[in-house]
Structures are given as structure tokens and as C-alpha cells.
Protein backbone atom coordinates (compact mmCIF):
# COMPACT_ATOMS: atom_id res chain seq x y z
CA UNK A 1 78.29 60.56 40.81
CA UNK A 2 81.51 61.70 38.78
CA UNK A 3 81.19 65.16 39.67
CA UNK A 4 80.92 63.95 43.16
CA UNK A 5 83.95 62.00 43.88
CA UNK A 6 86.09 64.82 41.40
CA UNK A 7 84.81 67.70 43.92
CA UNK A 8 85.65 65.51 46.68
CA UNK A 9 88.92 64.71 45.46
CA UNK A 10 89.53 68.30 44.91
CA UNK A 11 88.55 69.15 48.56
CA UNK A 12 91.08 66.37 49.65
CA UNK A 13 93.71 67.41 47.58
CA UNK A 14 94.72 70.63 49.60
CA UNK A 15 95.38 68.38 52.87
CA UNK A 16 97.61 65.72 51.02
CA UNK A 17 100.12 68.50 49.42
CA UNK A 18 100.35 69.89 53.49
CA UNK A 19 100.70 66.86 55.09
CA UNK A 20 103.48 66.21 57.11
CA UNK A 21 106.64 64.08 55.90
CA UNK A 22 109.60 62.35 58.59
CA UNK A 23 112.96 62.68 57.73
CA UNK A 24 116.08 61.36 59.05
CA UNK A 25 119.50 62.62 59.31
CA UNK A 26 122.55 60.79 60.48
CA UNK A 27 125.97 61.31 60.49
CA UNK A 28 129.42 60.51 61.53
CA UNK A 29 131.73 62.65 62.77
CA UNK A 30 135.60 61.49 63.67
CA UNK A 31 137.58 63.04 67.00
CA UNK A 32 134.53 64.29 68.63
CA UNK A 33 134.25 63.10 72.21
CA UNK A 34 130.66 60.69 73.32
CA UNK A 35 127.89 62.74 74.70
CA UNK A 36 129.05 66.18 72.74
CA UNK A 37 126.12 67.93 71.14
CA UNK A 38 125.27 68.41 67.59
CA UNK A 39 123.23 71.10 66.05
CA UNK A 40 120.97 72.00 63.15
CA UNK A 41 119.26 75.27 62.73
CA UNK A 42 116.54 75.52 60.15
CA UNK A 43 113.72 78.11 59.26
CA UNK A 44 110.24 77.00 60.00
CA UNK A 45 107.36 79.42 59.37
CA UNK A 46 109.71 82.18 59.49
CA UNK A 47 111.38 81.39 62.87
CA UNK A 48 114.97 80.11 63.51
CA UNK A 49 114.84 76.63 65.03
CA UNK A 50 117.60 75.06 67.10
CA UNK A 51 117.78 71.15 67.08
CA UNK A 52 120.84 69.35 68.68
CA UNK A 53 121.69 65.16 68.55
CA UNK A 54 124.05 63.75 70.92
CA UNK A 55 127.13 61.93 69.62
CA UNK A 56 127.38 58.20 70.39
CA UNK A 57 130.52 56.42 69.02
CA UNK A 58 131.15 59.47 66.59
CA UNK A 59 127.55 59.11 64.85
CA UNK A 60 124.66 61.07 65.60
CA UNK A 61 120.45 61.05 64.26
CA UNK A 62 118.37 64.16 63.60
CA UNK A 63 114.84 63.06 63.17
CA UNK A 64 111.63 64.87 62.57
CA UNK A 65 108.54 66.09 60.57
CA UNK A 66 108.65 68.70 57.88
CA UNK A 67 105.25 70.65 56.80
CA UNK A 68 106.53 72.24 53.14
CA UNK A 69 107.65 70.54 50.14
CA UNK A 70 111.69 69.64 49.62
């Protein structure tokens, strides 16, 4: 029964260190007029990504999911 649940846990374990995690980013910027565009580029599997937030009352939110450890 032990070696059961420790070879199932092992089979598990794989999935829970790629699961996916949300972040958040938010920011405030000063002299930056509403509805101007904010971007973040990041690396995902190799490939440039291009996000971009909109700036309400000088702040801004990046959200997402990120598959790798941080």
C-alpha cells in the first residue's frame, strides 16, 4: 500500500512542479496621458512575447500565467 501511494506521488509530482502560476503586475506611471499603452516583452519557450496594459489615471495591470519556475 506504501509503495503504492509513493509511486503515485512520484507520478504526480512532475505535473505540480509544471503547473501554471498567475502573476500580477501594476504600476504607476506620472505625466503619461489616459488610454496610452504600456508594454512588457518577455521570453516564453524561446519566443519574444509582446504584452501591452492601458494607462488609467497613471496606473496600469499586467496579468497572466507563467509555466517555469521564478
Amino acid at each position: 500500500m506504501i509503495a503504492n501511494v509513493f509511486l503515485l506521488l512520484l507520478l504526480i509530482f512532475p505535473y505540480a512542479v509544471l503547473a501554471q502560476s498567475p502573476y500580477t503586475i501594476q504600476g504607476k506611471v506620472d505625466n503619461v496621458s489616459n488610454g496610452a499603452k504600456i508594454y512588457l516583452i518577455y521570453n516564453r519557450d524561446a519566443v519574444s512575447v509582446t504584452d501591452s496594459a492601458l494607462v488609467q489615471s497613471g496606473n496600469f495591470t499586467f496579468s497572466g500565467e507563467i509555466n517555469t519556475p521564478s
